[in-house]
PDB file of N, CA and C in Angstrom:
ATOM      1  N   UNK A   1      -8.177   6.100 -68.011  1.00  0.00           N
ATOM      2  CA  UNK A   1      -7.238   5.368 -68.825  1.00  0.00           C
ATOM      3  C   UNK A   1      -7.631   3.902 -68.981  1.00  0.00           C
ATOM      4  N   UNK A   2      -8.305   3.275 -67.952  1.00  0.00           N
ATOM      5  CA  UNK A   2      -8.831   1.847 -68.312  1.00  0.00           C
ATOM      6  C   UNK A   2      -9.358   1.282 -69.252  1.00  0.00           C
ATOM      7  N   UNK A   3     -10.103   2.593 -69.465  1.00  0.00           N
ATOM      8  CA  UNK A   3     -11.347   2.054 -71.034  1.00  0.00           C
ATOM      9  C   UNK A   3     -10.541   2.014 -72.115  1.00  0.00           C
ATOM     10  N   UNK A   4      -9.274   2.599 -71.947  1.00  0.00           N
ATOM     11  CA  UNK A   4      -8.592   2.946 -73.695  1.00  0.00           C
ATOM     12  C   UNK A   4      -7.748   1.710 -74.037  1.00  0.00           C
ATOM     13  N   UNK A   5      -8.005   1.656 -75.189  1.00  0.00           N
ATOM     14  CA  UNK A   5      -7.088   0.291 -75.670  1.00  0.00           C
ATOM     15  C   UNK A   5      -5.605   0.193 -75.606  1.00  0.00           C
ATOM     16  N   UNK A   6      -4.797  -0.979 -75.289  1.00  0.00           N
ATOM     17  CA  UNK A   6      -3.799  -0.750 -74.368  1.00  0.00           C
ATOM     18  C   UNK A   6      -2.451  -0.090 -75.247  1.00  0.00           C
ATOM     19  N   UNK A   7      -2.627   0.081 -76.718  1.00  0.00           N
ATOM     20  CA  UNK A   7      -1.675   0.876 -77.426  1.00  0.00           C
ATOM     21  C   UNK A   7      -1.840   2.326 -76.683  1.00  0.00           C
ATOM     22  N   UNK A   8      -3.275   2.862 -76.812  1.00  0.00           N
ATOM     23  CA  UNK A   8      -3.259   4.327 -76.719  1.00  0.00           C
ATOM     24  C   UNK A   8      -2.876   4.589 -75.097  1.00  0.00           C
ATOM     25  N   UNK A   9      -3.012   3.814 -74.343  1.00  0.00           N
ATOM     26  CA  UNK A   9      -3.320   3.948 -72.589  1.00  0.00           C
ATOM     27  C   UNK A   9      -1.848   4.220 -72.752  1.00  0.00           C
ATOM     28  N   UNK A  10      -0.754   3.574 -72.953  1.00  0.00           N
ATOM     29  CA  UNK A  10       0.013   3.366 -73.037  1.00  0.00           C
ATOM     30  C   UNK A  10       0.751   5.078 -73.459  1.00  0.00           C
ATOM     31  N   UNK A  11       0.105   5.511 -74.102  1.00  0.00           N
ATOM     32  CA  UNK A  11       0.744   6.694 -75.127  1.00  0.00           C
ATOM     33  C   UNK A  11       0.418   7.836 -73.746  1.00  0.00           C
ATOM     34  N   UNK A  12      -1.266   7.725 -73.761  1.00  0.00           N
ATOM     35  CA  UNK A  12      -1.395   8.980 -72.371  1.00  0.00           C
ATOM     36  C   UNK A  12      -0.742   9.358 -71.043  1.00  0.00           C
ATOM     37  N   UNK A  13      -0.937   7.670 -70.971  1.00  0.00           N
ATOM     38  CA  UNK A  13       0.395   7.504 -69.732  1.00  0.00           C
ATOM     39  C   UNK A  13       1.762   8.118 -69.677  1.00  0.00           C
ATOM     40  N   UNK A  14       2.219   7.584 -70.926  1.00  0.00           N
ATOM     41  CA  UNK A  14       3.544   9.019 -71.186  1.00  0.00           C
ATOM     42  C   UNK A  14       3.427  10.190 -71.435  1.00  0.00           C
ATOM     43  N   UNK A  15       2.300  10.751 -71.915  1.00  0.00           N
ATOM     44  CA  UNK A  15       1.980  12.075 -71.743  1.00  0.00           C
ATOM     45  C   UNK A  15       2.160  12.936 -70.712  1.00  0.00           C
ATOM     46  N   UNK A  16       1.567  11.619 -69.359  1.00  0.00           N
ATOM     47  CA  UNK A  16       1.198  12.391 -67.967  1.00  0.00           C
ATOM     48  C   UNK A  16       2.499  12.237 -67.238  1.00  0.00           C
ATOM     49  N   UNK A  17       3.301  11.169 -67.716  1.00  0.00           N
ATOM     50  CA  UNK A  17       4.668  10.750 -66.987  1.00  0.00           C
ATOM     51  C   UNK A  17       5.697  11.946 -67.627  1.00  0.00           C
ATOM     52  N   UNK A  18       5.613  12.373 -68.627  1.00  0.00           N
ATOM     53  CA  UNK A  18       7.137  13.087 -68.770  1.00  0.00           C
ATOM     54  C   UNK A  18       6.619  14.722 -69.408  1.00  0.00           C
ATOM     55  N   UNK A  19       5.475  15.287 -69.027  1.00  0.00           N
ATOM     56  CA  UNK A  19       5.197  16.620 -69.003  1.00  0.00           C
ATOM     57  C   UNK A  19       5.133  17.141 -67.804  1.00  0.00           C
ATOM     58  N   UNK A  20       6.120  18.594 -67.831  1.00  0.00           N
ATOM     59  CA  UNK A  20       6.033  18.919 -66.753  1.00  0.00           C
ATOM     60  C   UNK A  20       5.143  20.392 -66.517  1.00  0.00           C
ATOM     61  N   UNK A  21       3.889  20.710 -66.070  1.00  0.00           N
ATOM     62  CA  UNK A  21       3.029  21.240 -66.345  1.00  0.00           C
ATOM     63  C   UNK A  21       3.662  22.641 -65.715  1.00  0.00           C
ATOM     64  N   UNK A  22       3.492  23.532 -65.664  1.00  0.00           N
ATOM     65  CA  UNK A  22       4.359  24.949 -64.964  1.00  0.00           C
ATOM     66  C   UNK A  22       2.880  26.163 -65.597  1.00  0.00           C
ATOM     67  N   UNK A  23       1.968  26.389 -64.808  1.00  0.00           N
ATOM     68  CA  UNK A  23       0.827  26.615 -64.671  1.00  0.00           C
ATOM     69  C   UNK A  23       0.269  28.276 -64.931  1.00  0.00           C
ATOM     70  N   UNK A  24       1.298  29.155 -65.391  1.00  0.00           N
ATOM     71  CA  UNK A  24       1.511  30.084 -65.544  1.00  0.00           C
ATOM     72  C   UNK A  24       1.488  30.849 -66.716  1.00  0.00           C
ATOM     73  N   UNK A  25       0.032  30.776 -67.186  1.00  0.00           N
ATOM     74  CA  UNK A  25       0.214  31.142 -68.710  1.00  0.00           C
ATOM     75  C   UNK A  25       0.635  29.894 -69.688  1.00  0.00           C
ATOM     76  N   UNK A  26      -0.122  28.776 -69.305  1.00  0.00           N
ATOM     77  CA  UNK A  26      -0.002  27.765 -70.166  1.00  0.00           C
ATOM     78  C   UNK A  26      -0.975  27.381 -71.316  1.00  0.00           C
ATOM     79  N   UNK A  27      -0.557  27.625 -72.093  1.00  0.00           N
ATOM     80  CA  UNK A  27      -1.695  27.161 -73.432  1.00  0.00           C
ATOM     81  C   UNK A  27      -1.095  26.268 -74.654  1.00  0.00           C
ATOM     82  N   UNK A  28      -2.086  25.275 -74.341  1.00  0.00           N
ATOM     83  CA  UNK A  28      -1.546  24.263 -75.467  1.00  0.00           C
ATOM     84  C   UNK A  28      -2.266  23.995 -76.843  1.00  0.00           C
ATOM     85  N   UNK A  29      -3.151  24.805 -76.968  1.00  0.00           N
ATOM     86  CA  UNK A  29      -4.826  24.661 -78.399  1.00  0.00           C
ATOM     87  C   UNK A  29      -3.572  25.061 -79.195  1.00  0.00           C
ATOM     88  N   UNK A  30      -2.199  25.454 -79.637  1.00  0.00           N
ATOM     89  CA  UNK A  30      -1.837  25.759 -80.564  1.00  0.00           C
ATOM     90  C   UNK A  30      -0.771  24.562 -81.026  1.00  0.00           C
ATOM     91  N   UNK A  31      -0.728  23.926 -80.326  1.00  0.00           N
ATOM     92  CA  UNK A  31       0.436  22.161 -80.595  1.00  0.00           C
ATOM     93  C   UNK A  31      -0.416  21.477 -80.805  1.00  0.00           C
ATOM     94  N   UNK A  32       0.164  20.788 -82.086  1.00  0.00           N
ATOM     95  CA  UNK A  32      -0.633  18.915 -81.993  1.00  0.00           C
ATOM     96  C   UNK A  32      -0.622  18.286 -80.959  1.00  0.00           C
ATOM     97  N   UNK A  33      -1.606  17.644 -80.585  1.00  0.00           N
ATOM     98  CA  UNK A  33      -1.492  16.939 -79.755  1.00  0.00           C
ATOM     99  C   UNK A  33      -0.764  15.208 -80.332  1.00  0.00           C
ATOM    100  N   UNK A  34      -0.999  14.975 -81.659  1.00  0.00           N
ATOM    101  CA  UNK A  34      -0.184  13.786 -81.885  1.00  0.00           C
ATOM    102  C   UNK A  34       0.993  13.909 -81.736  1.00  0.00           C
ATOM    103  N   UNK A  35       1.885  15.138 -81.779  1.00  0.00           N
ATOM    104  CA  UNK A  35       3.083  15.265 -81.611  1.00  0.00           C
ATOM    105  C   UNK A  35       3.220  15.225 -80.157  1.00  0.00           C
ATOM    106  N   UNK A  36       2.896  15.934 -79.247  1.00  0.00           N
ATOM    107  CA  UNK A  36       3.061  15.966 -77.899  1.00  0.00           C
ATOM    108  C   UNK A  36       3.242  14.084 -77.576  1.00  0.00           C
ATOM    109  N   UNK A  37       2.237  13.761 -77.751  1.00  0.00           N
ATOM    110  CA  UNK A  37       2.135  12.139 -77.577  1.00  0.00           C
ATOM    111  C   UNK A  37       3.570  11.386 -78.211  1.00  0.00           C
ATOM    112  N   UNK A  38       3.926  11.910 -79.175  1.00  0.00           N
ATOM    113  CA  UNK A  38       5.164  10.891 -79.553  1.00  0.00           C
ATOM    114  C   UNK A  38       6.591  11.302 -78.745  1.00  0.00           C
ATOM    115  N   UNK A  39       6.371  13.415 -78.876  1.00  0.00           N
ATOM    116  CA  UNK A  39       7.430  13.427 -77.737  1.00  0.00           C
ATOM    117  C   UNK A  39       8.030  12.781 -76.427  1.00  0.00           C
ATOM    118  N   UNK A  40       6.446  12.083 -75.642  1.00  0.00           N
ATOM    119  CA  UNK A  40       5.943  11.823 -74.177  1.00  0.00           C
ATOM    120  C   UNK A  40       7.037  10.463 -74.603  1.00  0.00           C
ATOM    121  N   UNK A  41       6.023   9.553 -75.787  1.00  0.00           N
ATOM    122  CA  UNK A  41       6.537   8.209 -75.370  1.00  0.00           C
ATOM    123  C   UNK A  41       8.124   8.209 -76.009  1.00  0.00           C
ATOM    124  N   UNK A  42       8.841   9.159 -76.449  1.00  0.00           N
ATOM    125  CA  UNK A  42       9.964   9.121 -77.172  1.00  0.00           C
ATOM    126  C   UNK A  42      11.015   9.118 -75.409  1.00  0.00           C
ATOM    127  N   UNK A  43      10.105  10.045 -74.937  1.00  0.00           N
ATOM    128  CA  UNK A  43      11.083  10.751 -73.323  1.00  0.00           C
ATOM    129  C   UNK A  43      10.832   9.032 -72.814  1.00  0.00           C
ATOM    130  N   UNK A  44       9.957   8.524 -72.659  1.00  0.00           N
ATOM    131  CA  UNK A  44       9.487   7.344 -71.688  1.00  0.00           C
ATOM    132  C   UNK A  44      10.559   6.068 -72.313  1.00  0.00           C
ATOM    133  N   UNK A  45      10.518   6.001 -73.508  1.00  0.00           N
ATOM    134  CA  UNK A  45      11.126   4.907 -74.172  1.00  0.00           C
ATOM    135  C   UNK A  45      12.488   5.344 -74.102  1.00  0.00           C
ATOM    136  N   UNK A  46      13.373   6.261 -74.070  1.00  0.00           N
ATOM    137  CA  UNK A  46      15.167   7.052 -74.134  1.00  0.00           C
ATOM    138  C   UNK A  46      14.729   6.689 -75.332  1.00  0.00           C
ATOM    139  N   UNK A  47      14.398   7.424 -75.990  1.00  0.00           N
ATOM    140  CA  UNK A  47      14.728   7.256 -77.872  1.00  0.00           C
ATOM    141  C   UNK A  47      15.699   8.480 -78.032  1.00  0.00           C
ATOM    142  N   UNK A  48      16.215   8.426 -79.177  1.00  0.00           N
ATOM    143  CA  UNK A  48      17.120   9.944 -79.728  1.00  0.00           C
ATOM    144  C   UNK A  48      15.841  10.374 -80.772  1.00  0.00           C
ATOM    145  N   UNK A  49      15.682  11.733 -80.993  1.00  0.00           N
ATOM    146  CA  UNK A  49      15.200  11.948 -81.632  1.00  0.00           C
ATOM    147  C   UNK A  49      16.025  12.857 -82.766  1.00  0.00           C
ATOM    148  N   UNK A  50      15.669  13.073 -84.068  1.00  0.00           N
ATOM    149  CA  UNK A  50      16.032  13.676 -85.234  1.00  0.00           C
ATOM    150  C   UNK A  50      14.996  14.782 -85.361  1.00  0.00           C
ATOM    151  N   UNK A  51      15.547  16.034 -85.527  1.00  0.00           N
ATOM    152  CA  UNK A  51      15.162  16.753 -86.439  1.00  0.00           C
ATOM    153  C   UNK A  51      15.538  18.156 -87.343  1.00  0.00           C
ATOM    154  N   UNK A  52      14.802  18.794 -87.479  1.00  0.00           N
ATOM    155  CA  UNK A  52      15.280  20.267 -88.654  1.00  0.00           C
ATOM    156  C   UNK A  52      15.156  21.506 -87.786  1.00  0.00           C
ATOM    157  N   UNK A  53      16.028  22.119 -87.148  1.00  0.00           N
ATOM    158  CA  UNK A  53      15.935  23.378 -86.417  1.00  0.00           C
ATOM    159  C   UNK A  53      16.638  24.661 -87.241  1.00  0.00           C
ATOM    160  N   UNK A  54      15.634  25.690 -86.878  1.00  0.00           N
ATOM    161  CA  UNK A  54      15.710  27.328 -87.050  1.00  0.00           C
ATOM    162  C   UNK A  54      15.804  27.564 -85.980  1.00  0.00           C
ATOM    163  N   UNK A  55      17.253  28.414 -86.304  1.00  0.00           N
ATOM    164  CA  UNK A  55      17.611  29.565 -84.810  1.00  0.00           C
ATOM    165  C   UNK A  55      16.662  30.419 -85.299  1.00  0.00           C
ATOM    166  N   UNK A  56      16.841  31.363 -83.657  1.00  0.00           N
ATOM    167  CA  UNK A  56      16.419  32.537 -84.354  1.00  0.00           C
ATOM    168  C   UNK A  56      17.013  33.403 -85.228  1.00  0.00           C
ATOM    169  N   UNK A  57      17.926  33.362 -85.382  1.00  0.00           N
ATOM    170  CA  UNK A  57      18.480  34.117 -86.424  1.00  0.00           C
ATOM    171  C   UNK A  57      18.533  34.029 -88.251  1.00  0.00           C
ATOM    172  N   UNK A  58      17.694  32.734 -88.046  1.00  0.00           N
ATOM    173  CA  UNK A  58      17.074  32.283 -89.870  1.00  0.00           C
ATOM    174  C   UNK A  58      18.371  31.119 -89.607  1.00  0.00           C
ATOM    175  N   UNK A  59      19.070  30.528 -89.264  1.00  0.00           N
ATOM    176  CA  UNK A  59      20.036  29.300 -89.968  1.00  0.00           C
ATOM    177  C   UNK A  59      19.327  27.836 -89.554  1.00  0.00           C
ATOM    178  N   UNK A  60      19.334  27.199 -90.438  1.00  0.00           N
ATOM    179  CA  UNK A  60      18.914  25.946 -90.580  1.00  0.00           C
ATOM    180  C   UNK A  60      19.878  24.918 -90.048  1.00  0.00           C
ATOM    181  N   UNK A  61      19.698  23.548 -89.538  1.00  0.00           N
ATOM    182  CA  UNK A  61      20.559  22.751 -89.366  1.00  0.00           C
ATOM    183  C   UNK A  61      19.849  21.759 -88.631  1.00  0.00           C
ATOM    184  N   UNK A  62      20.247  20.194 -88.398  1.00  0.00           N
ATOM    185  CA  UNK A  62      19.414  19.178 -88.164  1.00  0.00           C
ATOM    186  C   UNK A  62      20.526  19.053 -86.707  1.00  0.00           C
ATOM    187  N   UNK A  63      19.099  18.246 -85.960  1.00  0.00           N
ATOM    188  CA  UNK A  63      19.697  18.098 -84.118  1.00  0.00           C
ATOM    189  C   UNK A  63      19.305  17.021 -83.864  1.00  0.00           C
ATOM    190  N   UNK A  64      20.031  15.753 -82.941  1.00  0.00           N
ATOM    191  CA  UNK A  64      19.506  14.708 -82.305  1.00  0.00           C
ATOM    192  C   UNK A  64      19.600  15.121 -81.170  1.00  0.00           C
ATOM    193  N   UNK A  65      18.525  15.178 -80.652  1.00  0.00           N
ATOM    194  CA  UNK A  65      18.593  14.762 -79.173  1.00  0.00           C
ATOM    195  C   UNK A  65      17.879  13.471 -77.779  1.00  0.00           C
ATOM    196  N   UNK A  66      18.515  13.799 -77.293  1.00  0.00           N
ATOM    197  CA  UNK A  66      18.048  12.545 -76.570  1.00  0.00           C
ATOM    198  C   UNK A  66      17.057  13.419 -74.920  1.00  0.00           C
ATOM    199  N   UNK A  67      15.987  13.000 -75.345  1.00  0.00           N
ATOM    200  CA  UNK A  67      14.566  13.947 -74.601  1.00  0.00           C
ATOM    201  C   UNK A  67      14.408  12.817 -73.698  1.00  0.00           C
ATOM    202  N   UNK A  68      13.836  14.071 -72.247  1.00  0.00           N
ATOM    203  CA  UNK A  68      13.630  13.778 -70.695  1.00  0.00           C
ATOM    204  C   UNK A  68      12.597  13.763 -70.360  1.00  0.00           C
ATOM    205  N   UNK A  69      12.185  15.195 -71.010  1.00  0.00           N
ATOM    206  CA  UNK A  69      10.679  16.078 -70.033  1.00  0.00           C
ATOM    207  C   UNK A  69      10.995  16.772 -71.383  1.00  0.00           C
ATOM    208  N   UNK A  70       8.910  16.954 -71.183  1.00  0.00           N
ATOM    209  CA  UNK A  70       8.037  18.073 -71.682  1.00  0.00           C
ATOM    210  C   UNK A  70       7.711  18.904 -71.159  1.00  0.00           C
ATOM    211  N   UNK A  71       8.291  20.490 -70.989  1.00  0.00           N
ATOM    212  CA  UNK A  71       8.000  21.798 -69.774  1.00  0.00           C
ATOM    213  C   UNK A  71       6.964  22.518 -70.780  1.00  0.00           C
ATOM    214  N   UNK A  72       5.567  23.398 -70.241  1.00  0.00           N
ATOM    215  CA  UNK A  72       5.239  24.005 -71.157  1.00  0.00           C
ATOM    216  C   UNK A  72       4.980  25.193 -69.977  1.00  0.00           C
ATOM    217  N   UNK A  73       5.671  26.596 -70.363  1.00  0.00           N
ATOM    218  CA  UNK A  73       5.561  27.665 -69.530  1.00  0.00           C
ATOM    219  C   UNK A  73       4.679  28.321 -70.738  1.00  0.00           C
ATOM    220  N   UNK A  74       4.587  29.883 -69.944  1.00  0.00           N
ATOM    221  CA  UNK A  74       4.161  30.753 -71.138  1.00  0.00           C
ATOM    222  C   UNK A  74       4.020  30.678 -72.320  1.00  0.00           C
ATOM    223  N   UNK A  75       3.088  30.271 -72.621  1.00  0.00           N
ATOM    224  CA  UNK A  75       2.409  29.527 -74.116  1.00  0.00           C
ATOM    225  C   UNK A  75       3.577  28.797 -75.097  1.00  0.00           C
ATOM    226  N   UNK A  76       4.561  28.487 -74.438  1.00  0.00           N
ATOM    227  CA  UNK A  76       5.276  27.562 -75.143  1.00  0.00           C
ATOM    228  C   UNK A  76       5.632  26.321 -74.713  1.00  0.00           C
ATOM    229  N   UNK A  77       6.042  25.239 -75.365  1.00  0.00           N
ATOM    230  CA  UNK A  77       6.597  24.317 -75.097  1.00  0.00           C
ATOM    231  C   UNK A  77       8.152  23.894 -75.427  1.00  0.00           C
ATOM    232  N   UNK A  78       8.517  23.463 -74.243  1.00  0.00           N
ATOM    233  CA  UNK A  78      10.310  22.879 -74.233  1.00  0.00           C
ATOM    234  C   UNK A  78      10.579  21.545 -74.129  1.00  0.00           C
ATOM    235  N   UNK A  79      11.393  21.248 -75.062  1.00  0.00           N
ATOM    236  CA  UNK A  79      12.147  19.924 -74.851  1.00  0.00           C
ATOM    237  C   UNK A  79      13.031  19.850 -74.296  1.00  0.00           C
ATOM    238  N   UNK A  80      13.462  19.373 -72.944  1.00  0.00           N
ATOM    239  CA  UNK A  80      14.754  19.035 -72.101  1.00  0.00           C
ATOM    240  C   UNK A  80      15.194  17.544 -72.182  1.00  0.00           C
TER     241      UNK A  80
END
């Protein structure tokens, strides 16, 4: 992390601070990683976040929430 310029150090650092790794069938090659990064520093900073959620059942509807931790079990990832 030393070598990286202090915007990005800054970003990884929250990466490593608010993911919580759960080692069991974890695969991440299918998420952005720019997104993961804004989740990290969104959890690090208490931001609320906005966005557009599908149940499973097909209904649409927009959610703020206010994010802790990044869990990624069995090839998925959770926002708590």
């Amino acid at each position: 992390e030393q070598v990286l310029p202090n915007r990005l150090r800054r970003r990884v650092s929250a990466l490593g601070a608010f993911t919580v790794p759960m080692l069991r069938g974890a695969d991440t090659s299918t998420v952005d990683p720019a997104l993961l990064t804004e989740l990290a520093a969104a959890c690090r900073d208490s931001e609320r976040l906005r966005f557009s959620y599908r149940s499973h059942g097909g209904s649409d509807s927009r959610r703020t929430v206010e994010p802790h931790r990044l869990v990624c079990t069995e090839h998925r990832w959770y926002l708590v």
